[in-house]
N, C-alpha and C. Protein backbone atom coordinates (compact mmCIF):
# COMPACT_ATOMS: atom_id res chain seq x y z
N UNK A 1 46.53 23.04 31.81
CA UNK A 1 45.28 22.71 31.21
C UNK A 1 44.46 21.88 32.20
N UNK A 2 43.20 22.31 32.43
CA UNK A 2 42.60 21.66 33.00
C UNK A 2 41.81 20.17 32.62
N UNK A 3 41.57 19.05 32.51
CA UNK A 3 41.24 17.98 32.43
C UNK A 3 39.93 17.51 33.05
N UNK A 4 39.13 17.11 32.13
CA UNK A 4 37.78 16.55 33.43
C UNK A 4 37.42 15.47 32.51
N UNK A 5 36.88 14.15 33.68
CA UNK A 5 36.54 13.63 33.41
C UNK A 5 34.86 12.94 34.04
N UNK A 6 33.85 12.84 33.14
CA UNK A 6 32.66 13.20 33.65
C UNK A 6 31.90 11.30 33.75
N UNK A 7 31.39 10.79 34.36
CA UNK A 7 30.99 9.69 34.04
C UNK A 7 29.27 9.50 34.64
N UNK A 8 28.46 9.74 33.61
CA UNK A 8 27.01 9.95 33.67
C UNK A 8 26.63 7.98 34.13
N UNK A 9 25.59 8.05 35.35
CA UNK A 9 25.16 6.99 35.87
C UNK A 9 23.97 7.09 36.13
N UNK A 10 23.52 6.52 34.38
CA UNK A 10 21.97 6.84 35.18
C UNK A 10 21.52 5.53 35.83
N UNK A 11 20.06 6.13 36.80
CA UNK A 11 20.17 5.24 37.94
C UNK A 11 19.01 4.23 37.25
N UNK A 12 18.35 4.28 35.71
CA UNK A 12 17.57 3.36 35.33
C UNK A 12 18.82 2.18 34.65
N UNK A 13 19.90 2.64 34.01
CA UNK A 13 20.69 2.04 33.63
C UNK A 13 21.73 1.10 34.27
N UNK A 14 21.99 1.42 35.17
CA UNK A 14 22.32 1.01 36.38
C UNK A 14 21.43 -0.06 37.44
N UNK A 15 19.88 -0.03 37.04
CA UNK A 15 19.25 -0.92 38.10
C UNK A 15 18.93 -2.41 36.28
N UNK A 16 19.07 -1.87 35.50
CA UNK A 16 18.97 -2.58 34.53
C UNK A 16 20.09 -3.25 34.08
N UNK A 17 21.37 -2.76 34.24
CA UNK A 17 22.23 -4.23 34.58
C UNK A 17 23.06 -3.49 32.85
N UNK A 18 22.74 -2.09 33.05
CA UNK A 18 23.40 -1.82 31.29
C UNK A 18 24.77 -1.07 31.47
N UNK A 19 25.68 -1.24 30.64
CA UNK A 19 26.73 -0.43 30.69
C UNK A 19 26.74 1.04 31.05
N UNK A 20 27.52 1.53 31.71
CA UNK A 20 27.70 2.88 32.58
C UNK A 20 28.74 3.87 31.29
N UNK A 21 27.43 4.67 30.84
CA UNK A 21 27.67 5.41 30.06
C UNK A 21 29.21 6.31 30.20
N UNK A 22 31.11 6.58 29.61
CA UNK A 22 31.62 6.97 30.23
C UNK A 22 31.30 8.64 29.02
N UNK A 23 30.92 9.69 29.70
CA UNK A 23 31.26 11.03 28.81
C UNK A 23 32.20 11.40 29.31
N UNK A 24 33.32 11.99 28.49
CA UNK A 24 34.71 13.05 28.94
C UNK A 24 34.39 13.75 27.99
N UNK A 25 34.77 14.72 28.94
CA UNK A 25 35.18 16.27 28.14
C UNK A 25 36.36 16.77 29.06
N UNK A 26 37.17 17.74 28.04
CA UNK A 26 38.37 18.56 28.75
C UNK A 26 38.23 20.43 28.51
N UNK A 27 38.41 20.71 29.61
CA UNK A 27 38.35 21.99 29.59
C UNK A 27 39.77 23.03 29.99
N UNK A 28 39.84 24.83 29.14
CA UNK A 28 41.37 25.11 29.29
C UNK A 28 40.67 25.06 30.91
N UNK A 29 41.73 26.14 31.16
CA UNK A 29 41.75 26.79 32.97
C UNK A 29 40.68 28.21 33.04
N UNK A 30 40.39 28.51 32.08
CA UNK A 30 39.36 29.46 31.85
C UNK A 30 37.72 28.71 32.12
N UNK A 31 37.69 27.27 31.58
CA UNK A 31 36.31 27.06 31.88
C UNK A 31 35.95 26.62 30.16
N UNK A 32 36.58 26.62 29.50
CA UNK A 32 36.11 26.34 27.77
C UNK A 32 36.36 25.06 27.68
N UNK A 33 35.32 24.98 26.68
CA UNK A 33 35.48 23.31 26.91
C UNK A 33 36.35 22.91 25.82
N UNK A 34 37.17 22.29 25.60
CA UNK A 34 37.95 22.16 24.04
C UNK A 34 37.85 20.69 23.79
N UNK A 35 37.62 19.80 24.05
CA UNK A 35 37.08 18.65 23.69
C UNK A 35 35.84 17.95 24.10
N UNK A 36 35.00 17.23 23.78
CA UNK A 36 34.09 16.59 24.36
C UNK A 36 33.96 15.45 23.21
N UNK A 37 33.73 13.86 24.17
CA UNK A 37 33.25 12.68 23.03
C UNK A 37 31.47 12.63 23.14
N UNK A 38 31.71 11.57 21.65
CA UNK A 38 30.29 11.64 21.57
C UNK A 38 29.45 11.40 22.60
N UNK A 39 29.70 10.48 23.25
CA UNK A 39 28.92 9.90 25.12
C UNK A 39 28.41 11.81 25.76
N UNK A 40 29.63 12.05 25.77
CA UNK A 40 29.19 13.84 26.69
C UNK A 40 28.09 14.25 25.48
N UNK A 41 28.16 14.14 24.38
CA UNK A 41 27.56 15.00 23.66
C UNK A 41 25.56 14.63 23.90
N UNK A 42 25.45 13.43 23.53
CA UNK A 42 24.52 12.43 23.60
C UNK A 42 23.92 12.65 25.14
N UNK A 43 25.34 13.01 26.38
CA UNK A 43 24.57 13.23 27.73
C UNK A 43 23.44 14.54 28.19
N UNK A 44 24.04 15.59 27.24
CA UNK A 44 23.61 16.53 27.11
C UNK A 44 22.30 17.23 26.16
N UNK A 45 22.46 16.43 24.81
CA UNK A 45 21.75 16.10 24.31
C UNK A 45 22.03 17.80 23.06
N UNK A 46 23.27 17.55 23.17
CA UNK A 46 23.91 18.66 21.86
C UNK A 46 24.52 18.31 21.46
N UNK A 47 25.37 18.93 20.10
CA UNK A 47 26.29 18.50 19.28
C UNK A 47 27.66 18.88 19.88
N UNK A 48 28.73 18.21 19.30
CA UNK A 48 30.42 18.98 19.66
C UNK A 48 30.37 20.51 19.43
N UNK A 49 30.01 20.48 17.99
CA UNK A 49 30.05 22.29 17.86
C UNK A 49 29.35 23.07 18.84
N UNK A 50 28.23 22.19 19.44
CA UNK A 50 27.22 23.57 20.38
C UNK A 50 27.70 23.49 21.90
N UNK A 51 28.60 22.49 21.94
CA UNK A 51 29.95 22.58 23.12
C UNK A 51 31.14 23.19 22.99
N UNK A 52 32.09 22.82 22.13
CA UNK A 52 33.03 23.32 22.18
C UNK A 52 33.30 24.95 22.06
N UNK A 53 34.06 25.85 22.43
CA UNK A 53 34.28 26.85 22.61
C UNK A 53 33.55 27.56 24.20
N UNK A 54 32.28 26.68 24.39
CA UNK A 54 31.68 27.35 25.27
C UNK A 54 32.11 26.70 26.75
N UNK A 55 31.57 27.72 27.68
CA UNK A 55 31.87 27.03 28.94
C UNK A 55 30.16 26.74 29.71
N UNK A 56 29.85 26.51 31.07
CA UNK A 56 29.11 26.12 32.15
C UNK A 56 27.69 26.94 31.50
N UNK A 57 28.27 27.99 31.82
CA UNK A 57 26.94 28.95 32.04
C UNK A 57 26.55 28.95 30.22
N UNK A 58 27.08 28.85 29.90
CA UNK A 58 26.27 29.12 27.93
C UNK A 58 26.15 27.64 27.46
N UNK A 59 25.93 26.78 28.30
CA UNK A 59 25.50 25.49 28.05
C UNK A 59 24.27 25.09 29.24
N UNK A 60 24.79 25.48 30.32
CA UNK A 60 23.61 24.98 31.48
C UNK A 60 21.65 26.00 31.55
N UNK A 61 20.67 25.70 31.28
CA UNK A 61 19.90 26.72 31.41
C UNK A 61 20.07 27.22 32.75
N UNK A 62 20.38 26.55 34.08
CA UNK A 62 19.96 27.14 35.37
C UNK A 62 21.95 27.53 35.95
N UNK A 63 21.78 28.60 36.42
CA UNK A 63 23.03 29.15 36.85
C UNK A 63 23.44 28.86 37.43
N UNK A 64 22.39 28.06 38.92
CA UNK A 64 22.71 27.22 39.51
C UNK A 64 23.86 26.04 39.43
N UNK A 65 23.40 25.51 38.59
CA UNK A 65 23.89 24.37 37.85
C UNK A 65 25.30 24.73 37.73
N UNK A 66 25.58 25.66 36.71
CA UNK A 66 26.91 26.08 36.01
C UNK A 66 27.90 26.77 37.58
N UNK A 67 27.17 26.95 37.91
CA UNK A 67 27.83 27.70 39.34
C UNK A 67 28.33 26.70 39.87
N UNK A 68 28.21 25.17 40.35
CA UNK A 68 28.45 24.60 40.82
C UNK A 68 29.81 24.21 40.42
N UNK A 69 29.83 23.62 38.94
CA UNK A 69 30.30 22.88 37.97
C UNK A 69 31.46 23.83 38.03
N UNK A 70 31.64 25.26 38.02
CA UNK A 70 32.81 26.36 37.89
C UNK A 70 33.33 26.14 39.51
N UNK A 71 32.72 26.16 40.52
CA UNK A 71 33.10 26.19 42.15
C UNK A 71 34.35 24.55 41.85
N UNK A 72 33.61 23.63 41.17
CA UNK A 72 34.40 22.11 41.24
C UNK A 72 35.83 22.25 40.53
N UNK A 73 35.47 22.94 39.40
CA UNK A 73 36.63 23.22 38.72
C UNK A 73 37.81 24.12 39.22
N UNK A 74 37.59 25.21 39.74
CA UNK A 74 38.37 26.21 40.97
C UNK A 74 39.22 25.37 41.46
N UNK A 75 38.12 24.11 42.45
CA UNK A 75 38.88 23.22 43.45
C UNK A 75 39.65 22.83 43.36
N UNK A 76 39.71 22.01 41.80
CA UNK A 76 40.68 21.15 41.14
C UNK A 76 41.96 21.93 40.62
N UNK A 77 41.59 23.35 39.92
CA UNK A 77 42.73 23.73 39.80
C UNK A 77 43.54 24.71 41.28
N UNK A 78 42.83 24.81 42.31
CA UNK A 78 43.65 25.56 43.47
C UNK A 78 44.56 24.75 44.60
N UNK A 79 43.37 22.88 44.41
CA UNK A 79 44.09 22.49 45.40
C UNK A 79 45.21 21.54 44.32
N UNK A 80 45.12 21.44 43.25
CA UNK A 80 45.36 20.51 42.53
C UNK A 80 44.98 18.53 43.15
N UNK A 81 44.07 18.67 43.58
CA UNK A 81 43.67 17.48 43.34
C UNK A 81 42.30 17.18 42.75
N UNK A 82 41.81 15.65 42.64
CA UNK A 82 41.50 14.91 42.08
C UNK A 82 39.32 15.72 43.00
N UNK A 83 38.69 15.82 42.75
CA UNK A 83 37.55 15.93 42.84
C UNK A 83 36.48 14.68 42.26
N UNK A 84 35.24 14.47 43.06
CA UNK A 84 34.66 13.03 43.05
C UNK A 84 32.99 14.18 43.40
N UNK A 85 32.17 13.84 42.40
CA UNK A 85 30.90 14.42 43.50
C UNK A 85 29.81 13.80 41.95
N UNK A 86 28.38 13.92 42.73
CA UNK A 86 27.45 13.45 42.64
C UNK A 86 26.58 15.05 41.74
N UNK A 87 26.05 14.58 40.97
CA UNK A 87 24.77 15.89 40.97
C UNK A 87 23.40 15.42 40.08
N UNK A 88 22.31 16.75 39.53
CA UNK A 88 21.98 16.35 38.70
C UNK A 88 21.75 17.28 37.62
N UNK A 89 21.73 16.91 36.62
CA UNK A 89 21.83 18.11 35.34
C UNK A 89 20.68 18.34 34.63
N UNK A 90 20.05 19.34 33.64
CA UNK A 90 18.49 19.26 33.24
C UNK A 90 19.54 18.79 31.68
N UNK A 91 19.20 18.07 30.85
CA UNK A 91 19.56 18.18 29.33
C UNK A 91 19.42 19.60 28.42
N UNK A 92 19.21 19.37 26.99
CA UNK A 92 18.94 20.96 26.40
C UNK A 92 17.36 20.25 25.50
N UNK A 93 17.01 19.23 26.10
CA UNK A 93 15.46 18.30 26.15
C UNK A 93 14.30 18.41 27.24
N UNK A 94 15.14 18.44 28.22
CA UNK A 94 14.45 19.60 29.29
C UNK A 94 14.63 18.14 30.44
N UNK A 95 15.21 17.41 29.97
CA UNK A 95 15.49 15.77 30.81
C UNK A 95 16.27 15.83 31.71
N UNK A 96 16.25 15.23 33.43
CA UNK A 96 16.72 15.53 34.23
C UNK A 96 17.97 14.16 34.70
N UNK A 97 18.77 14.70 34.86
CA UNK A 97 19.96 12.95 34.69
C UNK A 97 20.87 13.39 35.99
N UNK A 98 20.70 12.32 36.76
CA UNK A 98 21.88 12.11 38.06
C UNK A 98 22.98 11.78 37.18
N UNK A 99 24.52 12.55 37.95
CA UNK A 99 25.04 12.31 37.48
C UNK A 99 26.37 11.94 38.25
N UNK A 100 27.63 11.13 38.17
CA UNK A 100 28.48 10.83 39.01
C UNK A 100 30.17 12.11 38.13
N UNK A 101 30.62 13.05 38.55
CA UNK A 101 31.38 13.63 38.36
C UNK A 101 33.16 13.58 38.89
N UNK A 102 34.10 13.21 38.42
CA UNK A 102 35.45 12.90 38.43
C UNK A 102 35.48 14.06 37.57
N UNK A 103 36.36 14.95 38.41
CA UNK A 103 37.41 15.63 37.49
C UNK A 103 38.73 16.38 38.35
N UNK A 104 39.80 16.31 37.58
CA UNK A 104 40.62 16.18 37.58
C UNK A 104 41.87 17.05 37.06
N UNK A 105 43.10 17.75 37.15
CA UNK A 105 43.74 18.95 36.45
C UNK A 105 45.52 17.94 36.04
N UNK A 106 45.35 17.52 34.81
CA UNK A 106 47.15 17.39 34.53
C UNK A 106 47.76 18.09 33.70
């Protein structure tokens, strides 16, 4: 099973001295997401139900995006290690959020 752990930093929150939002979600080895907490949900700006079952691309509008997010996940499960990277995501608000990405396969 694949494992991720996502930790959204936004950079107004961050120059304001506010707690560093943590979202996790876990996904199988296929790319589905089977858990997400409320923080991921709130990051995204959907509910659990309009996450769970789905993967990258039927959540992300730009393919781009989801393309990336599937390339990170590959990594983690081919090399089995630990992955660290930076990006930024559009919401399903149309809101654009830097984001700091940990994920991980146990």
């Amino acid at each position: 099973m694949n494992y991720n752990l996502a930790e959204n930093k936004s950079d107004l929150g961050v120059a304001l001295g506010e707690s560093v939002l943590n979202a996790v979600f876990y996904k199988d080895l296929k790319g589905t997401y089977i858990y997400c907490n409320r923080e991921f949900c709130n990051c995204l700006g959907l509910t659990s139900n309009q996450i769970i079952g789905k993967t990258d691309k039927d959540i992300y509008k730009h393919n781009k995006q989801s393309k990336i997010f599937e390339e990170k996940d590959e990594e983690v499960i081919t090399y089995k290690s630990k992955r660290i990277y930076q990006t930024e995501i559009e919401t399903q608000n149309q809101k654009r959020k830097h984001i700091e990405i940990t994920k991980l396969q146990c």
